[in-house]
Every structure is written in C-alpha cells, then in structure tokens.
Protein backbone atom coordinates (compact mmCIF):
# COMPACT_ATOMS: atom_id res chain seq x y z
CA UNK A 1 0.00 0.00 0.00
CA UNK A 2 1.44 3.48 -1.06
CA UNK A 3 -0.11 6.73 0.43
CA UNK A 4 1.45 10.33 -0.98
CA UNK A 5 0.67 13.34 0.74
CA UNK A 6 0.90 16.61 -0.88
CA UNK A 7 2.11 20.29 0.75
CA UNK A 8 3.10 22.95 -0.31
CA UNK A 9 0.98 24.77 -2.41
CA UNK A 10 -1.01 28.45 -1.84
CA UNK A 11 -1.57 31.59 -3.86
CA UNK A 12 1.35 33.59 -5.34
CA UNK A 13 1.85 36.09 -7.64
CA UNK A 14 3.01 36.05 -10.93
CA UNK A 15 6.69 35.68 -11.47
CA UNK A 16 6.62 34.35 -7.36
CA UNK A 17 7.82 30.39 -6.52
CA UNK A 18 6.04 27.76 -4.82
CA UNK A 19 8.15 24.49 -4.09
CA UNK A 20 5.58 21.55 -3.50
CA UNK A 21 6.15 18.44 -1.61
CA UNK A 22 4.84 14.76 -1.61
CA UNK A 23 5.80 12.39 1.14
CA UNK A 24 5.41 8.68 0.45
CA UNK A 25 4.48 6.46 2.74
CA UNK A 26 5.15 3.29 1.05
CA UNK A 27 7.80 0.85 0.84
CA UNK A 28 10.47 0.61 -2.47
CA UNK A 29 10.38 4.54 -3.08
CA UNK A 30 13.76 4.56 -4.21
CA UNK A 31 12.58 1.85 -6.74
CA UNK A 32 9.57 3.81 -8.17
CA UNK A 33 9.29 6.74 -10.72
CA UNK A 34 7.38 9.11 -9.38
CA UNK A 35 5.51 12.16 -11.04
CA UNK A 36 3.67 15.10 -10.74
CA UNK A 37 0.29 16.30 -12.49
CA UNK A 38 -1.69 18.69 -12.63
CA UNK A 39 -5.65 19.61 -13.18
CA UNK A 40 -7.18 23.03 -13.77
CA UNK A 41 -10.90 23.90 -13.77
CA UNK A 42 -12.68 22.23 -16.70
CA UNK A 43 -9.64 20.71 -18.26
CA UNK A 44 -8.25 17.12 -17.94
CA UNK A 45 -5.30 16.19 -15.85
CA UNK A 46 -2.31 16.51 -17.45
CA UNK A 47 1.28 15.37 -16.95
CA UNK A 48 3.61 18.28 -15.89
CA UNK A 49 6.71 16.27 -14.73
CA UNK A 50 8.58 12.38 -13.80
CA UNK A 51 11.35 11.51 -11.98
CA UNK A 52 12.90 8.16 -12.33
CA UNK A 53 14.81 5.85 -9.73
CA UNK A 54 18.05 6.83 -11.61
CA UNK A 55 17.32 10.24 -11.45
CA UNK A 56 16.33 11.17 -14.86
CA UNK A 57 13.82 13.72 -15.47
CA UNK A 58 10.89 14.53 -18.49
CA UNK A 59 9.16 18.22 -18.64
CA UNK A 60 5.89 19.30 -20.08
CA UNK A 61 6.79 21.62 -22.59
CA UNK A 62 4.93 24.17 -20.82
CA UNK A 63 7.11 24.19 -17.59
CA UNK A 64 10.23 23.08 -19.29
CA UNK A 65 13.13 25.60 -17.79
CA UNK A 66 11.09 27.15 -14.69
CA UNK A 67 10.04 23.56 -12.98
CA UNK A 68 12.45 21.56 -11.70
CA UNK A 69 11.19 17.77 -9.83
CA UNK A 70 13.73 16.14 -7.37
CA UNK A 71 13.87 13.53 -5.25
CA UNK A 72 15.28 12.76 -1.66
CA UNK A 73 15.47 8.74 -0.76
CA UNK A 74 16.18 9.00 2.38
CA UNK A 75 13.26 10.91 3.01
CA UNK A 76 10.67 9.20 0.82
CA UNK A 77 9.80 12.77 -0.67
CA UNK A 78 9.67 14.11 -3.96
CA UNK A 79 9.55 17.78 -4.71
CA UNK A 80 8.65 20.03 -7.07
CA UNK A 81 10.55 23.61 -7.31
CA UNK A 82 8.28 26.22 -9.60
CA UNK A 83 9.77 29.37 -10.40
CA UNK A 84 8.44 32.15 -12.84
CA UNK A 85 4.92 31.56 -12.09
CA UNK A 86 2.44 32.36 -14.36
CA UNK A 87 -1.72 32.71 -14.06
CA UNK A 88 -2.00 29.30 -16.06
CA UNK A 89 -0.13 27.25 -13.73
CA UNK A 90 -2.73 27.41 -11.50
CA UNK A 91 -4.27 24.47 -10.56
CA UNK A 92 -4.56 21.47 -8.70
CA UNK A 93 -1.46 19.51 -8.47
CA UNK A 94 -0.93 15.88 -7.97
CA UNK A 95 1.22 13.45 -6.90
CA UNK A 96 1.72 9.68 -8.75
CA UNK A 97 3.71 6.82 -8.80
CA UNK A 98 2.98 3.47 -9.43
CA UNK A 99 3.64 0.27 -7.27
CA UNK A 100 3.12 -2.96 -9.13
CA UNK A 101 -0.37 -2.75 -11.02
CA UNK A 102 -1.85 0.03 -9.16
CA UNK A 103 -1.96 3.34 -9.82
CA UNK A 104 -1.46 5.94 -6.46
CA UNK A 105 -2.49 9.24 -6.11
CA UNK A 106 -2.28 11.82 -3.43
CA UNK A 107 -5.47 13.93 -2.48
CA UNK A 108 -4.00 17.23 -4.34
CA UNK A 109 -2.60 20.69 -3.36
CA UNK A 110 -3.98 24.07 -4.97
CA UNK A 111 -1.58 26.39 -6.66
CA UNK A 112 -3.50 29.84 -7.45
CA UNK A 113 -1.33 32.38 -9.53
CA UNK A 114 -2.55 35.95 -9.35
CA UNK A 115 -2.08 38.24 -12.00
C-alpha cells in the first residue's frame, strides 16, 4: 500500500515560486518513478513532470526551464521547485507513482497564480 501526501501549495503572484512536496508512505520509493500532475478547472489532468529511480527527469513543454522535480530517498519525498509563475499554472497539483499494477495518487494541493 502506497499513500502520498501533498504540501506545499497556496496563492502567489506572478513571477513568485512555490516548491511543492509529496511524502510517500510506502515501501520501495527509491525503486519507483514518481511524477507530478496537474488539473485546472474544466480541463483534464495533465502530466507536468517524472522523476525516475536513476534520477532522470521529463518536462511538459509548458514548464520546461522554470520547474524543476527532485527527489530525496532517504526521506521518501519528492519535490517540485516552480519558479516564474504564471496565471496558467494554476491548478490542482498531484502526486503519482505506481507500485506494481496500481496506480497511487495523493489527495492534491492548490496552486493559485494571481495576475
């Protein structure tokens, strides 16, 4: 069983940062890719960036050069630094991973950017 709990996010203004966290709960982390979404008011959720075991990262376009996703081991967290802001990142953000066959998600954290 794999829980992932989700801080971090608020309202900012444009051009501010928000770093979000998501601490996992269940065992073989260090195995697992892990990932971030996001889901914004009347569209679908959509992938905004994956980290794998070995450390290698993928960007949606849209964030490539301002998000950055990292990943601590030893603390069974996975992070997500977002710089340069803007009114469209705003949205609920997610946290993923799969273990095995099943698909985990965390409960969310809302990111409002203010223009």
């Amino acid at each position: 069983q794999v829980q992932l709990v989700e801080s971090g996010g608020g309202l900012v203004q444009a051009g501010g940062s928000l770093r979000l966290s998501c601490a996992d709960s269940g065992i073989g982390f260090s195995f697992r890719t892990m990932g971030w979404f996001r889901q914004a008011p009347g569209n679908q959720r959509e992938l905004v960036a994956t980290i794998t075991s070995g450390g290698s990262t993928n960007y949606a376009d849209s964030v490539k050069g301002r998000f950055t996703i990292s990943r601590d081991n030893a603390k069974n967290t996975v992070y997500l630094q977002m710089n340069s802001l803007k009114p469209e990142d705003t949205a609920v953000y997610y946290c993923n991973t799969r273990w095995g066959p099943v698909n985990y998600w965390g409960q969310g954290t809302q990111v409002t950017v203010s223009s």
